[in-house]
N, C-alpha and C. Protein backbone atom coordinates (compact mmCIF):
# COMPACT_ATOMS: atom_id res chain seq x y z
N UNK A 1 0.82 -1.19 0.00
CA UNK A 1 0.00 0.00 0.00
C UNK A 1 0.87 1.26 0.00
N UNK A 2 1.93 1.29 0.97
CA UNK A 2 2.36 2.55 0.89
C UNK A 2 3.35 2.73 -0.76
N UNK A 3 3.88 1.37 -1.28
CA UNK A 3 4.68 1.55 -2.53
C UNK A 3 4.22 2.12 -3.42
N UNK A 4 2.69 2.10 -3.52
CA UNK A 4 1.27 2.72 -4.67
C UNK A 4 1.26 3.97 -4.00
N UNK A 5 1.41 4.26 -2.55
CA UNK A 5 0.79 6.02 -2.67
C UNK A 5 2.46 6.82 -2.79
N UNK A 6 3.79 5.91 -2.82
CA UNK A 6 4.93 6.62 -2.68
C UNK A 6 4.74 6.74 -4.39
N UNK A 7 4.89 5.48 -5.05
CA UNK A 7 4.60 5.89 -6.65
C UNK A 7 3.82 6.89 -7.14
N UNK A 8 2.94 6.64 -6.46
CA UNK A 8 1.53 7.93 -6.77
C UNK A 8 2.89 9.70 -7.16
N UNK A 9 2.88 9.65 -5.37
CA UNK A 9 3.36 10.62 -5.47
C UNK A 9 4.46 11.20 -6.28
N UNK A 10 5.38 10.18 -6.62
CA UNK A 10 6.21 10.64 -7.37
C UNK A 10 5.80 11.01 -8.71
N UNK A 11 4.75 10.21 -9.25
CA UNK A 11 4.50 10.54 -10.69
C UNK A 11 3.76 11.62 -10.47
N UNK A 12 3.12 12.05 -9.31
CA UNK A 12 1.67 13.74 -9.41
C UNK A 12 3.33 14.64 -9.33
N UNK A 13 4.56 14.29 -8.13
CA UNK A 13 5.58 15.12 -8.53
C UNK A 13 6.14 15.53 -9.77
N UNK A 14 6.66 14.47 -10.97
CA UNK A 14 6.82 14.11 -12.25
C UNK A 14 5.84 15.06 -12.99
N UNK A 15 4.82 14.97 -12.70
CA UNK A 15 3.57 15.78 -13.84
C UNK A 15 3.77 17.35 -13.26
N UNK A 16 3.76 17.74 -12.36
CA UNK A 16 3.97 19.24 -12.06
C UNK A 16 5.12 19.44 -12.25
N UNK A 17 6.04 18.82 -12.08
CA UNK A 17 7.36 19.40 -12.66
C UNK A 17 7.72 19.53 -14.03
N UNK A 18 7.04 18.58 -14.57
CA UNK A 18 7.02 18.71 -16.27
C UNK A 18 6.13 19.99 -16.53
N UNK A 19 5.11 20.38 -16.14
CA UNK A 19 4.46 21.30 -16.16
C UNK A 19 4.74 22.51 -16.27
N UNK A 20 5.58 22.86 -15.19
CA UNK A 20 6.31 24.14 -14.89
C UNK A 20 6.98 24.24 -15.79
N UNK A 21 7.91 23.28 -15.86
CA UNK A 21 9.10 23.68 -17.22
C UNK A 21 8.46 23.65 -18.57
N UNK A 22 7.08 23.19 -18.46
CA UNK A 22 6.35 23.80 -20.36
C UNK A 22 6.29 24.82 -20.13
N UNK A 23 5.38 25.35 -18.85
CA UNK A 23 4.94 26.13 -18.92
C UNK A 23 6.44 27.60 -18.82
N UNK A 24 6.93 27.40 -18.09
CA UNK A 24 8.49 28.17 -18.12
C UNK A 24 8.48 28.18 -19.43
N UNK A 25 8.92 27.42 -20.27
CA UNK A 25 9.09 27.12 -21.66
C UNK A 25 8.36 28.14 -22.73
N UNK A 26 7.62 27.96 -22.47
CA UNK A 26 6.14 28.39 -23.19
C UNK A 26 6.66 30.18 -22.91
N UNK A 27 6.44 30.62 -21.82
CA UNK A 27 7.02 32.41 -21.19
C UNK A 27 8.57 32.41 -21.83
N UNK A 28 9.60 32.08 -21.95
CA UNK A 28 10.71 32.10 -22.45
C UNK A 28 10.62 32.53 -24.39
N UNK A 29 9.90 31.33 -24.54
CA UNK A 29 10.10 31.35 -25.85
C UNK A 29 8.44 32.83 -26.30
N UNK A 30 7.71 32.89 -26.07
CA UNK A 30 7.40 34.27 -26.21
C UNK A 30 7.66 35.52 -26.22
N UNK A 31 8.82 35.60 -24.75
CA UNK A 31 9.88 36.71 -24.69
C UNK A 31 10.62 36.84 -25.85
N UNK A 32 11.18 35.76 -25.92
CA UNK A 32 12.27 36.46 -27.28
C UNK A 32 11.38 36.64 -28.59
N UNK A 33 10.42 36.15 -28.91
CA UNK A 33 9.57 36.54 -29.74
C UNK A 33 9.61 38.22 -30.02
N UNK A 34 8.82 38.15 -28.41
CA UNK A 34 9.20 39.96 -28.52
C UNK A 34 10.31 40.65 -28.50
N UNK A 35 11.28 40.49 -28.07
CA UNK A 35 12.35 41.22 -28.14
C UNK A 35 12.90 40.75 -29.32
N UNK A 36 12.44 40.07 -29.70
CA UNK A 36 13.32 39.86 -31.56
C UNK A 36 12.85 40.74 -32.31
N UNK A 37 10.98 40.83 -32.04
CA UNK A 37 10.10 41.72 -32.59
C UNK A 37 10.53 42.80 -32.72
N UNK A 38 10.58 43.84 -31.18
CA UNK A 38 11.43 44.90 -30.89
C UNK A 38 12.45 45.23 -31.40
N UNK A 39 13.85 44.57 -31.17
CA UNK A 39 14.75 44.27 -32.06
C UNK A 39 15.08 44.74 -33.59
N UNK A 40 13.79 44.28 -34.75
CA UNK A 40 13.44 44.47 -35.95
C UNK A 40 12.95 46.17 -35.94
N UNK A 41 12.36 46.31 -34.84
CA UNK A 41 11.43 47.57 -35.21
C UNK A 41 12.61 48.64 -34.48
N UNK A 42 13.73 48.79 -33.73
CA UNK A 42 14.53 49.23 -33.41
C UNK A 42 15.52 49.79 -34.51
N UNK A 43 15.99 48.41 -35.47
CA UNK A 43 16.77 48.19 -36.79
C UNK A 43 15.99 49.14 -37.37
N UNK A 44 14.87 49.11 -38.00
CA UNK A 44 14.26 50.18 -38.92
C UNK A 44 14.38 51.19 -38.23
N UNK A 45 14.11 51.61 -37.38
CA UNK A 45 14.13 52.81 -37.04
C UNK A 45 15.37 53.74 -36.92
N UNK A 46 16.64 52.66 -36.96
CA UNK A 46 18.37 53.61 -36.73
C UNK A 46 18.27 53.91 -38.04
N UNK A 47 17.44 52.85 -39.10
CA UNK A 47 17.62 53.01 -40.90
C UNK A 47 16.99 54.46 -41.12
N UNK A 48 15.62 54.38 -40.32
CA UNK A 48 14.96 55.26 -40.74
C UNK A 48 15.61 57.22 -40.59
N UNK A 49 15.72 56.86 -39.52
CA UNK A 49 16.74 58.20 -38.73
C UNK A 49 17.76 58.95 -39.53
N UNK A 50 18.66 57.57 -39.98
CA UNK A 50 19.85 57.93 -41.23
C UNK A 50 19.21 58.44 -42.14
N UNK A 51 18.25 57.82 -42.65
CA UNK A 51 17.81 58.61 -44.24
C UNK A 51 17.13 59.53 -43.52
N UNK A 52 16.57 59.99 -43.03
CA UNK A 52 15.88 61.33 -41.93
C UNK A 52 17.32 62.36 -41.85
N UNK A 53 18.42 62.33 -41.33
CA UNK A 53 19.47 63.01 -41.18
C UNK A 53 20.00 63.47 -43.05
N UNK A 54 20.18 61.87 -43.21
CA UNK A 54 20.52 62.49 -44.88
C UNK A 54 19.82 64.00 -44.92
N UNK A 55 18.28 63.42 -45.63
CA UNK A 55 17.50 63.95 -46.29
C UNK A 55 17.39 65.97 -45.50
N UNK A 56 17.91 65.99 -44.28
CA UNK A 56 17.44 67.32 -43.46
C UNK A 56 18.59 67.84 -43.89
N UNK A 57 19.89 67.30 -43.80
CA UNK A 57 21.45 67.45 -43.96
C UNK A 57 21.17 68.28 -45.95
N UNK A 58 20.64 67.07 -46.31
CA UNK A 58 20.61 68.10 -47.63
C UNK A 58 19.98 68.78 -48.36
N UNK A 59 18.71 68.91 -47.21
CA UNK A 59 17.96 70.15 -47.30
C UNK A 59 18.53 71.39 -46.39
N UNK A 60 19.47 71.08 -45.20
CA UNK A 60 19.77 72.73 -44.88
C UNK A 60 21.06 73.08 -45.73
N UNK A 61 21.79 71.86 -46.90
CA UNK A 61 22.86 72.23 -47.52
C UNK A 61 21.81 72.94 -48.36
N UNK A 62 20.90 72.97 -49.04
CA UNK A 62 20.51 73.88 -49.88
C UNK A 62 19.90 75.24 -49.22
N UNK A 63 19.40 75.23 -48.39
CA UNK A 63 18.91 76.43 -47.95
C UNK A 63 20.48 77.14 -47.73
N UNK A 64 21.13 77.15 -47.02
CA UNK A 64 22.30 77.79 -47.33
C UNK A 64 23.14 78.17 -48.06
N UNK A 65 22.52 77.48 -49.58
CA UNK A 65 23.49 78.32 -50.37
C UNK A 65 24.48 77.39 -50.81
N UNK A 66 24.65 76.13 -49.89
CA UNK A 66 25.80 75.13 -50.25
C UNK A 66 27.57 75.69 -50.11
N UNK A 67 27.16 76.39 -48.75
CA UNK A 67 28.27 76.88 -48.45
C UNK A 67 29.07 75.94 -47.38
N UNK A 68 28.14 74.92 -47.13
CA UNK A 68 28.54 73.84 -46.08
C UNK A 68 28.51 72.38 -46.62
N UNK A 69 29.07 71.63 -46.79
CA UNK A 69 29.21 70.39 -47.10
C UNK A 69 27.92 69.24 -46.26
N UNK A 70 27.81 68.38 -46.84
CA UNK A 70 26.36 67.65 -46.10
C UNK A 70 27.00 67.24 -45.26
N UNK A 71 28.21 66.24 -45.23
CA UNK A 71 29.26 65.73 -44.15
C UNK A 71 29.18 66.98 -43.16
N UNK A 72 29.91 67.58 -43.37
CA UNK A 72 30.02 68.90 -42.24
C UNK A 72 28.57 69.07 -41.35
N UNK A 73 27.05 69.24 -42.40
CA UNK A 73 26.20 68.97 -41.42
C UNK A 73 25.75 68.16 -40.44
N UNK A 74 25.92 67.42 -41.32
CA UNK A 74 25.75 66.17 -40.51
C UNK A 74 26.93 66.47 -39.25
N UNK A 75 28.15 65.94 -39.06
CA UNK A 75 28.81 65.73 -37.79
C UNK A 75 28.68 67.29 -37.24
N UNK A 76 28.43 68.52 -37.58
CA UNK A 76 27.93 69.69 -36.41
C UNK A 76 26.58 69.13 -35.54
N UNK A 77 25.38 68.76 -36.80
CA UNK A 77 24.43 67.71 -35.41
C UNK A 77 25.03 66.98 -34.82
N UNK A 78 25.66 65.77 -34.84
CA UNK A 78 25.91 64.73 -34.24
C UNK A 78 26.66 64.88 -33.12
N UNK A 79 27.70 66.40 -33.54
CA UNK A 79 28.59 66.98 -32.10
C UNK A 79 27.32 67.57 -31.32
N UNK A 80 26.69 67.81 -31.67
CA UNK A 80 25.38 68.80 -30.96
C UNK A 80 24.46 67.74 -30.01
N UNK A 81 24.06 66.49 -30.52
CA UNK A 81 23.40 65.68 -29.82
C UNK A 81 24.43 65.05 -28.71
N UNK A 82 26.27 64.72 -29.17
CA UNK A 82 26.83 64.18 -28.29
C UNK A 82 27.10 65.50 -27.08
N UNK A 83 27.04 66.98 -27.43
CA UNK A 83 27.36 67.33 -26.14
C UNK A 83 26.12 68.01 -25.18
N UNK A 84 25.01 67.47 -25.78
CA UNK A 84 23.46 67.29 -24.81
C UNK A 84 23.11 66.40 -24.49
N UNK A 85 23.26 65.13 -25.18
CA UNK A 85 22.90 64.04 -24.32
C UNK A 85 24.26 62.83 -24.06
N UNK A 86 25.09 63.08 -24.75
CA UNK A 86 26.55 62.09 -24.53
C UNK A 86 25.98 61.53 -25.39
N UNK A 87 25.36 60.81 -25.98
CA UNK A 87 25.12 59.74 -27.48
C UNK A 87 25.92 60.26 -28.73
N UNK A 88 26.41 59.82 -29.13
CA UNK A 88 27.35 59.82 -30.64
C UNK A 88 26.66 58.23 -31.22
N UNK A 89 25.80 58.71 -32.46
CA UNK A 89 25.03 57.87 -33.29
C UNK A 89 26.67 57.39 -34.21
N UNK A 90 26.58 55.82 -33.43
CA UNK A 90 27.36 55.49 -34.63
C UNK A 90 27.11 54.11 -35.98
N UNK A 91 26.01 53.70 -35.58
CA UNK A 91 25.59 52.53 -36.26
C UNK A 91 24.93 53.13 -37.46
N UNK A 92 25.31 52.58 -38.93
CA UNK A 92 24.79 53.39 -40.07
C UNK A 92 23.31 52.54 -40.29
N UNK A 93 22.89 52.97 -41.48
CA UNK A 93 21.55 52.43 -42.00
C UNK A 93 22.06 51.09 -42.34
N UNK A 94 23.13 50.84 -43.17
CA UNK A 94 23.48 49.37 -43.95
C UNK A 94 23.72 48.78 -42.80
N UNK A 95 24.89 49.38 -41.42
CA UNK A 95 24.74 47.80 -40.51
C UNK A 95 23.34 47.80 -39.39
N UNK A 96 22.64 48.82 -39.45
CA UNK A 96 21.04 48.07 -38.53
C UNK A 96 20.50 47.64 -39.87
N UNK A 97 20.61 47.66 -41.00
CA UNK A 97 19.40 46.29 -41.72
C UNK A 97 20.84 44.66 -41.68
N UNK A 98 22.17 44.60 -42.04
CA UNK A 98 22.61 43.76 -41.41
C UNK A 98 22.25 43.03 -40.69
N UNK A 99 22.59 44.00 -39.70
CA UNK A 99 22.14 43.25 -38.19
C UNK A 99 20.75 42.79 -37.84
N UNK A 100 19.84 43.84 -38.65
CA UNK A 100 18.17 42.99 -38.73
C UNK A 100 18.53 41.84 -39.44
N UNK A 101 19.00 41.31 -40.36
CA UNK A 101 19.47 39.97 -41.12
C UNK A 101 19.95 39.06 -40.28
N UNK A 102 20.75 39.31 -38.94
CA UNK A 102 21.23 38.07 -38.24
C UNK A 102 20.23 38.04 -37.36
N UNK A 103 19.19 38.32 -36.78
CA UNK A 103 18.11 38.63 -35.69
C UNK A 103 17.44 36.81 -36.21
């Protein structure tokens, strides 16, 4: 009698422990779902930014006359954002879609 309720117990132990770890399983593999998700939508967005900088960079080279080089605009912002917030953007558009490619 007691060998049937020690078996018992081990297998109701066996089934909740398998349980947990699906269920663990199950929350794990959703997380990275999202943060892969995130991840992707992060990548577009450093892409998006770059062609955003381009495109402003060579619209204030024309409003000026083209007395300033687009390069030159560009790194006067980029000194401007690093000495307000410390960030220096250095990841281009080609390596965040890259790097969206190894995700």
């Amino acid at each position: 009698m007691t060998d049937t309720i020690v078996n018992g117990l081990f297998s109701l132990m066996g089934v909740l422990l398998g349980s947990v770890l699906s269920l663990v399983g199950i929350f794990v593999s959703k997380r990275m779902a999202r943060t892969r998700q995130d991840m992707y939508e992060v990548c577009d967005q450093v892409a998006a930014y770059w062609i955003l900088e381009d495109m402003m960079a060579k619209h204030i080279e024309a409003l000026e006359g083209n007395s300033r080089a687009v390069k030159t605009i560009k790194e006067d912002f980029r000194s401007r954002v690093f000495d307000n917030k410390g960030i220096r953007p250095r990841m281009t558009e080609a390596e965040a879609i890259r790097f969206k490619k190894k995700i």
